[in-house]
Protein backbone atom coordinates (compact mmCIF):
# COMPACT_ATOMS: atom_id res chain seq x y z
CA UNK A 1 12.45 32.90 -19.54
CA UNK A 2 13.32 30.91 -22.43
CA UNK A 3 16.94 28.88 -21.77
CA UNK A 4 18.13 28.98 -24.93
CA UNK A 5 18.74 32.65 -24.69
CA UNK A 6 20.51 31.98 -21.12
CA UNK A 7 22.56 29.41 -22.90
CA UNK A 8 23.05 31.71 -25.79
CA UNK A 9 24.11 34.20 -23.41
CA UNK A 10 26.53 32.48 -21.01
CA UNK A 11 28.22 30.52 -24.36
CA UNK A 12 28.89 34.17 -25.41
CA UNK A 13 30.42 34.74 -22.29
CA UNK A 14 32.97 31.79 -22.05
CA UNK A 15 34.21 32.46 -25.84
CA UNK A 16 33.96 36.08 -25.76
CA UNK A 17 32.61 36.33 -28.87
CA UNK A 18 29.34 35.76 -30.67
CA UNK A 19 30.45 34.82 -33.75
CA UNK A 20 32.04 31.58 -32.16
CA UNK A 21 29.12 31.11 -29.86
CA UNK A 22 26.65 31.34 -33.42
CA UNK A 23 29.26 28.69 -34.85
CA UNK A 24 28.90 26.52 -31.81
CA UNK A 25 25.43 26.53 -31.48
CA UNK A 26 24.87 26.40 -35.10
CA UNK A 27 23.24 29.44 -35.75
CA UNK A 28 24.11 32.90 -37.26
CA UNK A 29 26.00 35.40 -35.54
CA UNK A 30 22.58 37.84 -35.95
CA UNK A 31 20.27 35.35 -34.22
CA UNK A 32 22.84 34.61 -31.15
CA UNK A 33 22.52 38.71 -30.80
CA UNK A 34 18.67 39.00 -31.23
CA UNK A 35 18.88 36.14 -28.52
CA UNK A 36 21.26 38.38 -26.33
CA UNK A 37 18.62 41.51 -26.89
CA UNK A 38 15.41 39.40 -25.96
CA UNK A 39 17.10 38.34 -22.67
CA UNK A 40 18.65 41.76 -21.53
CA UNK A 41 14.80 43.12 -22.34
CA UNK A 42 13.50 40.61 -19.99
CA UNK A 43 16.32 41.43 -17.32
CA UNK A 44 15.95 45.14 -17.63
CA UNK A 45 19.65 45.96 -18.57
CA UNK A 46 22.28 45.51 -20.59
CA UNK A 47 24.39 42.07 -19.78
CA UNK A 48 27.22 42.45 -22.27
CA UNK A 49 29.62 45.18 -24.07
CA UNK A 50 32.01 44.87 -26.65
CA UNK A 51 35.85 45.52 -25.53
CA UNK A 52 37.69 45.46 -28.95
CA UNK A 53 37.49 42.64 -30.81
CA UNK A 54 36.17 40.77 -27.53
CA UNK A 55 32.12 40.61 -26.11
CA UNK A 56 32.42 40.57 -22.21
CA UNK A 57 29.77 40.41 -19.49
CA UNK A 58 28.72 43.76 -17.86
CA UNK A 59 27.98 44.78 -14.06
CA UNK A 60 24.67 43.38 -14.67
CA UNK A 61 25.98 39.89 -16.71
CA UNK A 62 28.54 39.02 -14.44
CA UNK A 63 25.99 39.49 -11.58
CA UNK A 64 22.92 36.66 -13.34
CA UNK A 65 25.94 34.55 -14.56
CA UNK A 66 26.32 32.26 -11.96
CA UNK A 67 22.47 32.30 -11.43
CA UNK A 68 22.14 31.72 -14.97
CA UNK A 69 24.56 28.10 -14.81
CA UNK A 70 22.58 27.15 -12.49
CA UNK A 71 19.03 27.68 -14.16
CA UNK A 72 20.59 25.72 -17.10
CA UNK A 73 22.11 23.08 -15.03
CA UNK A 74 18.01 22.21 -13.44
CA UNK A 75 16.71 22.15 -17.11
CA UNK A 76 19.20 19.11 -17.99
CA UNK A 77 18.37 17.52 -14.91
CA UNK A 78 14.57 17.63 -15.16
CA UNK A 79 14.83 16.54 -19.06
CA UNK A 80 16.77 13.71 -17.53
CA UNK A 81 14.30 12.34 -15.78
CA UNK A 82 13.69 9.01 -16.91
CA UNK A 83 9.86 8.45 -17.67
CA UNK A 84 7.45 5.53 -18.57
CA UNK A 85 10.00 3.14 -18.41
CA UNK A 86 11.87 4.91 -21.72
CA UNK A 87 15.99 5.87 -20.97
CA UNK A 88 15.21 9.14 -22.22
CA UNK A 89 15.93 13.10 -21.50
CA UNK A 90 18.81 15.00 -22.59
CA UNK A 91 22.05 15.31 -22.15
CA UNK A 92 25.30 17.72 -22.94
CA UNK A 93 28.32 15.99 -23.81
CA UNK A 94 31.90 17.46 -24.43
CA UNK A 95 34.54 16.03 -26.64
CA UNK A 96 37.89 16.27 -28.12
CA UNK A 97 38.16 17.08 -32.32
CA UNK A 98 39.93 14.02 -32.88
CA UNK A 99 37.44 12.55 -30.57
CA UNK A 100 34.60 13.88 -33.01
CA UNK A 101 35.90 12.48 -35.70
CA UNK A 102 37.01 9.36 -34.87
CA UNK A 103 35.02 8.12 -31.96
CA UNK A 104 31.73 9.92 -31.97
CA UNK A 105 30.18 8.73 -35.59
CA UNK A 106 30.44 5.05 -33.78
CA UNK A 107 29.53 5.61 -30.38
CA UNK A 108 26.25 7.73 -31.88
CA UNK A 109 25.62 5.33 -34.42
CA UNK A 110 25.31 2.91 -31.67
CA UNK A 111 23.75 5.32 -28.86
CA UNK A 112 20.81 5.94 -31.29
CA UNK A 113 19.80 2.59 -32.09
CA UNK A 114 19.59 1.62 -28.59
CA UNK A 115 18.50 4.75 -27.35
CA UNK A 116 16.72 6.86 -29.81
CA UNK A 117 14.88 9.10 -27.35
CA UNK A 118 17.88 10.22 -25.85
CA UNK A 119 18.78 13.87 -27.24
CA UNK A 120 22.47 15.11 -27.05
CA UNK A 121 24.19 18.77 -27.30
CA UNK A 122 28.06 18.25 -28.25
CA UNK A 123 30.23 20.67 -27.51
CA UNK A 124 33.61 21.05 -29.12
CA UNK A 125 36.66 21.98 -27.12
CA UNK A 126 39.92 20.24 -25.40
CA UNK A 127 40.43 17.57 -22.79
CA UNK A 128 41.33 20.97 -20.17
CA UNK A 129 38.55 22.82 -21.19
CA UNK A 130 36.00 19.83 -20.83
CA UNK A 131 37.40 18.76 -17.71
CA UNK A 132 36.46 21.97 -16.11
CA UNK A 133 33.51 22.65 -18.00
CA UNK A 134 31.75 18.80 -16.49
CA UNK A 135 33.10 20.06 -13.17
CA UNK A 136 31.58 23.29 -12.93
CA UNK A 137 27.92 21.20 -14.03
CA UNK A 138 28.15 22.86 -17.52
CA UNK A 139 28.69 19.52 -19.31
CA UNK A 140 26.89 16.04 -18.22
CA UNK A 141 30.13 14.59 -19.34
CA UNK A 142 33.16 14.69 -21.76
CA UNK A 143 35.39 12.27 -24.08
CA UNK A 144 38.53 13.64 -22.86
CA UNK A 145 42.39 12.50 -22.94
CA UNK A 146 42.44 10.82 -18.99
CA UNK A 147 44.19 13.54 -16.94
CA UNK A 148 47.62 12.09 -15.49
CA UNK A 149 46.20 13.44 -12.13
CA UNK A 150 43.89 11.88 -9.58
CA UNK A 151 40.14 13.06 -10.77
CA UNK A 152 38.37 14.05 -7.88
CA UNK A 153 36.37 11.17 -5.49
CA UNK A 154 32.91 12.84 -6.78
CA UNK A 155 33.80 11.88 -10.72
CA UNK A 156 34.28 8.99 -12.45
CA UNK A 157 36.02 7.67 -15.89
CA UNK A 158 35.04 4.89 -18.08
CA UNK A 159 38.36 3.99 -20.62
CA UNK A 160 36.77 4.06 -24.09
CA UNK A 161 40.33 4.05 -26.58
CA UNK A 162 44.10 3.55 -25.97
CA UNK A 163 46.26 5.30 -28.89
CA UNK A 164 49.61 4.48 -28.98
CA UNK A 165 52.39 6.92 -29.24
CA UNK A 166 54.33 6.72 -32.50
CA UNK A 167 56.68 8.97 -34.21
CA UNK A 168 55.23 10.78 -37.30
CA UNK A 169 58.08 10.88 -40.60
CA UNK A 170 58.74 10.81 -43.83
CA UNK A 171 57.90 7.69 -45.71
CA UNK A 172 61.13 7.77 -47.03
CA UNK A 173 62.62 7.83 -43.72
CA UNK A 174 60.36 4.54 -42.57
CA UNK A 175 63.38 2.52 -41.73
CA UNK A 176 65.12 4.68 -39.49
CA UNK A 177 65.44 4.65 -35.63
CA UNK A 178 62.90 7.31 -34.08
CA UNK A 179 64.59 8.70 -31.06
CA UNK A 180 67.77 9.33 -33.63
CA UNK A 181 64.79 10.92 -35.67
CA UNK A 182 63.17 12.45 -32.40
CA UNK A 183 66.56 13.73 -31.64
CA UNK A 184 68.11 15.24 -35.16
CA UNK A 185 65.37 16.27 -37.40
CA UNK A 186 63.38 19.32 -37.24
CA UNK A 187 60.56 19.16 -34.19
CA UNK A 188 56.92 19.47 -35.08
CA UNK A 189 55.65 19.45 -31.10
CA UNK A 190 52.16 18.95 -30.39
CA UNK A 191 50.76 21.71 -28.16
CA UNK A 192 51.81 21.48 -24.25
CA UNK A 193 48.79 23.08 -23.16
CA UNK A 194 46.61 19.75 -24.32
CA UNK A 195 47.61 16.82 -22.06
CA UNK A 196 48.45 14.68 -25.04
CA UNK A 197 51.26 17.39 -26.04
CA UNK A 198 52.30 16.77 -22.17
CA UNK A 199 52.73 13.10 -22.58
CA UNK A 200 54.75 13.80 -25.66
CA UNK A 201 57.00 15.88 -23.59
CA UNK A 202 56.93 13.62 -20.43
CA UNK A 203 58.34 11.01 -23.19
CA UNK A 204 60.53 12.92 -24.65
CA UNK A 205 62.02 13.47 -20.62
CA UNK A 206 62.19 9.89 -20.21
CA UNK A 207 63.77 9.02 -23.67
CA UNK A 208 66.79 11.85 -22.80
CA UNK A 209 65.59 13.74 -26.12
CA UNK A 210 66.15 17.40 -27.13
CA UNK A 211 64.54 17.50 -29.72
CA UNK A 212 65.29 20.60 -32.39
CA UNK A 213 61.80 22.42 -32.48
CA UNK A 214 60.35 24.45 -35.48
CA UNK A 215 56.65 24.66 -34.73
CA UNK A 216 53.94 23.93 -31.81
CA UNK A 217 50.97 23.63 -32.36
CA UNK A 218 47.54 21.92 -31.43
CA UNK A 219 46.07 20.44 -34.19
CA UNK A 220 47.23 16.75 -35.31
CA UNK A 221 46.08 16.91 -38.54
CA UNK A 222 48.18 19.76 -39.91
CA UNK A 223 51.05 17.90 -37.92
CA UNK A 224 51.02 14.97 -39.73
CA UNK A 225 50.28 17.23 -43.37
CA UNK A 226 53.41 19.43 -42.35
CA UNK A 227 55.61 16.19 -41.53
CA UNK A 228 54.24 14.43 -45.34
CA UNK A 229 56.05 17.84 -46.73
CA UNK A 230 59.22 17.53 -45.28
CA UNK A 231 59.10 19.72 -42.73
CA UNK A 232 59.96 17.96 -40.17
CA UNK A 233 59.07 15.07 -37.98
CA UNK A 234 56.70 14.64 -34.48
CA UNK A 235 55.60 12.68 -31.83
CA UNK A 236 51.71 12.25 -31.02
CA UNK A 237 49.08 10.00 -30.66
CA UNK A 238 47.93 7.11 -32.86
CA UNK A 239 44.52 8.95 -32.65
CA UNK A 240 41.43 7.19 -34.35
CA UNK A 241 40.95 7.99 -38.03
CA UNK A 242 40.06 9.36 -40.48
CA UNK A 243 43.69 11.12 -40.82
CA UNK A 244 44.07 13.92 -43.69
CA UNK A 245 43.56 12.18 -47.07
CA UNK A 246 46.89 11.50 -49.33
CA UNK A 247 49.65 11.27 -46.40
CA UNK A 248 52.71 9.50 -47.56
CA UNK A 249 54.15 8.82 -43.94
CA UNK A 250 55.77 6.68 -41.66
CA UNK A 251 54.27 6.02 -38.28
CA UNK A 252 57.25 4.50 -35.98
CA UNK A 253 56.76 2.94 -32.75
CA UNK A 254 58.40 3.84 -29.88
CA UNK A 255 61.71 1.97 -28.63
CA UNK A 256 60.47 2.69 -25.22
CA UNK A 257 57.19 0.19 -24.41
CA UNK A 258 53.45 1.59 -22.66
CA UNK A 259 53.07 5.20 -24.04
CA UNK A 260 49.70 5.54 -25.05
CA UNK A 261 46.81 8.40 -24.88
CA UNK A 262 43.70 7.55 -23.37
CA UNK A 263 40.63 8.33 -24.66
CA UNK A 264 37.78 7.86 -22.03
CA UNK A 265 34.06 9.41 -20.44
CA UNK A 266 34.24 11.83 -17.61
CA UNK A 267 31.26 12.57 -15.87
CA UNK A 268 30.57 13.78 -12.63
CA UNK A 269 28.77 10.82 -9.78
CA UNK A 270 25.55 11.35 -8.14
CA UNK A 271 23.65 13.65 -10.44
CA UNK A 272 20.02 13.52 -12.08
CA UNK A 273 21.86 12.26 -15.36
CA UNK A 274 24.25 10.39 -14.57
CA UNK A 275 21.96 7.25 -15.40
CA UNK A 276 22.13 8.43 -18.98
CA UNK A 277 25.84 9.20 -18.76
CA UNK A 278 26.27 5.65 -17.73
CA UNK A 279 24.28 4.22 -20.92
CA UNK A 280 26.05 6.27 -22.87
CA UNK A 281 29.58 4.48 -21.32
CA UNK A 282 27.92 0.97 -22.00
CA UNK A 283 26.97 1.98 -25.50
CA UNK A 284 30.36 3.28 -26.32
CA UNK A 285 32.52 0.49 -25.06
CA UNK A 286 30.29 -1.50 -27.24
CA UNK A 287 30.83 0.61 -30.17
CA UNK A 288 34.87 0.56 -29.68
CA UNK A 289 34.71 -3.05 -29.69
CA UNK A 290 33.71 -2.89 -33.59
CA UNK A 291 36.89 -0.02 -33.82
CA UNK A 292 39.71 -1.35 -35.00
CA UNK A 293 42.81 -0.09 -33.02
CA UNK A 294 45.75 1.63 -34.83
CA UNK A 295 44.78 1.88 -38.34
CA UNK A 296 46.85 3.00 -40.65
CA UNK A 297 45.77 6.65 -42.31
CA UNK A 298 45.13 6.46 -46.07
CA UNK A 299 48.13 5.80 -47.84
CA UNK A 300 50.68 6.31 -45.20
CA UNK A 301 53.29 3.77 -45.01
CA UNK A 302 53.36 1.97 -41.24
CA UNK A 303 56.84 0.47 -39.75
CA UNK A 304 57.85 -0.88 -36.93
């Protein structure tokens, strides 16, 4: 049984649609479902039906789906083997889309001049998602926000980033005081499902602020394009750039001191690849050493 069709076919499952899973996995949307066919031939029944707009698992799927985790999970751990003295095998590593963007073209850089026979799989998603996903022994590991909860005694975190809170306006409005910013101007919130967006709000809590919301949303980079048009102003992360070309914005610091996002590896202790999940930690605290902290997007105008 070939795993790429199990992976193919459990991806399909945890999105609910094959078009996403043939974006993920970087194919097209007819080769994820000539994947799905192949397997269900093999099995001897059908393992998914369409519901709508949404692909779900059938009797049969649902039944091989846990099965099917697990027969994935043993072909990561024997690739991870390490052999001939070589750190090689392969791992599957979650992360964040600012975490993508910002982080990863470093820390790969890096991981693949020290390491070239290590192979990765990157998978998109958010900090929740990941979290879950290393947990359940889908993911190796993740570059997730740190949860503001105890991680459980089998895991472990290595701090890769710290990103300062700062209050996204106007450039024009540079020279103003941020909580009287936070408090009258209209609210772009970042998303309370993420654990970033839950900071914000814990600081916003602490701070006494109501602020006057217009939009929530999860993605930072249309925050920070909607608060260069006016509409508004926000509170979120000083993430790593790049930051959407052309910004004309002021990025205030807090009155209140310590609110920061971090940005670190989750991973899961004791398992066949956790050796490579540690060189990957060593290789990317090296790489965030050559990171500068807190830059500036282009053109936006910093105060403090």
């Amino acid at each position: 049984m070939d795993t790429r069709f199990l992976e193919s076919f459990v991806m399909v499952v945890e999105t609910g649609s094959i078009a996403e899973t043939a974006r993920r996995l970087y194919l097209t949307p007819a080769a994820v479902a000539q994947r799905l066919r192949a397997l269900e031939a093999e099995i001897g029944a059908p393992l998914v039906s369409r519901v709508g707009r949404t692909v779900r698992p059938t009797e049969t799927g649902t039944a091989i789906l846990d099965r099917a985790h697990l027969l994935l999970r043993t072909a990561r751990e024997l690739r991870a083997v390490e052999g001939g003295g070589v750190l090689s095998g392969s791992l599957r590593l979650g992360a964040t889309s600012t975490a993508l963007t910002g982080l990863m073209p470093h820390i790969l850089s890096e991981l693949m001049g020290r390491h070239p026979q290590i192979e990765l799989y990157i998978v998109p998603g958010t900090s929740v998602d990941l979290y879950h996903q290393v947990l359940r022994g889908d993911l190796d590991a993740a570059v997730i926000v740190q949860p503001q909860f105890a991680i459980p005694k089998s895991c472990d975190w290595r701090l890769l980033h710290e990103e300062p809170m700062v209050v996204l306006a106007p450039a024009a409005r540079a020279a103003e005081d941020p909580h009287r910013l936070l408090a009258s101007e209209p609210f772009l919130r970042y998303d309370r499902n993420h654990w970033g967006g839950q900071l914000v709000d814990r600081y916003l809590r602490a701070a006494g602020i109501r602020p006057r919301e217009r939009f929530e949303m999860d993605a930072l980079d249309a925050i920070a394009a909607m608060v260069d048009r006016g509409l508004g102003v926000s509170l979120v992360p000083d993430w790593a750039p790049p930051w959407p070309e052309g910004l004309k914005i002021a990025k205030l610091a807090l009155p209140l001191p310590g609110w920061v996002r971090s940005v670190g590896l989750f991973w899961v202790r004791m398992t066949p690849a956790e050796r490579l999940v540690r060189a990957l930690g060593e290789v990317a605290v090296a790489a965030m050493e050559n990171l500068g902290r807190g830059e500036a997007p282009p053109q936006a105008v910093r105060s403090t």
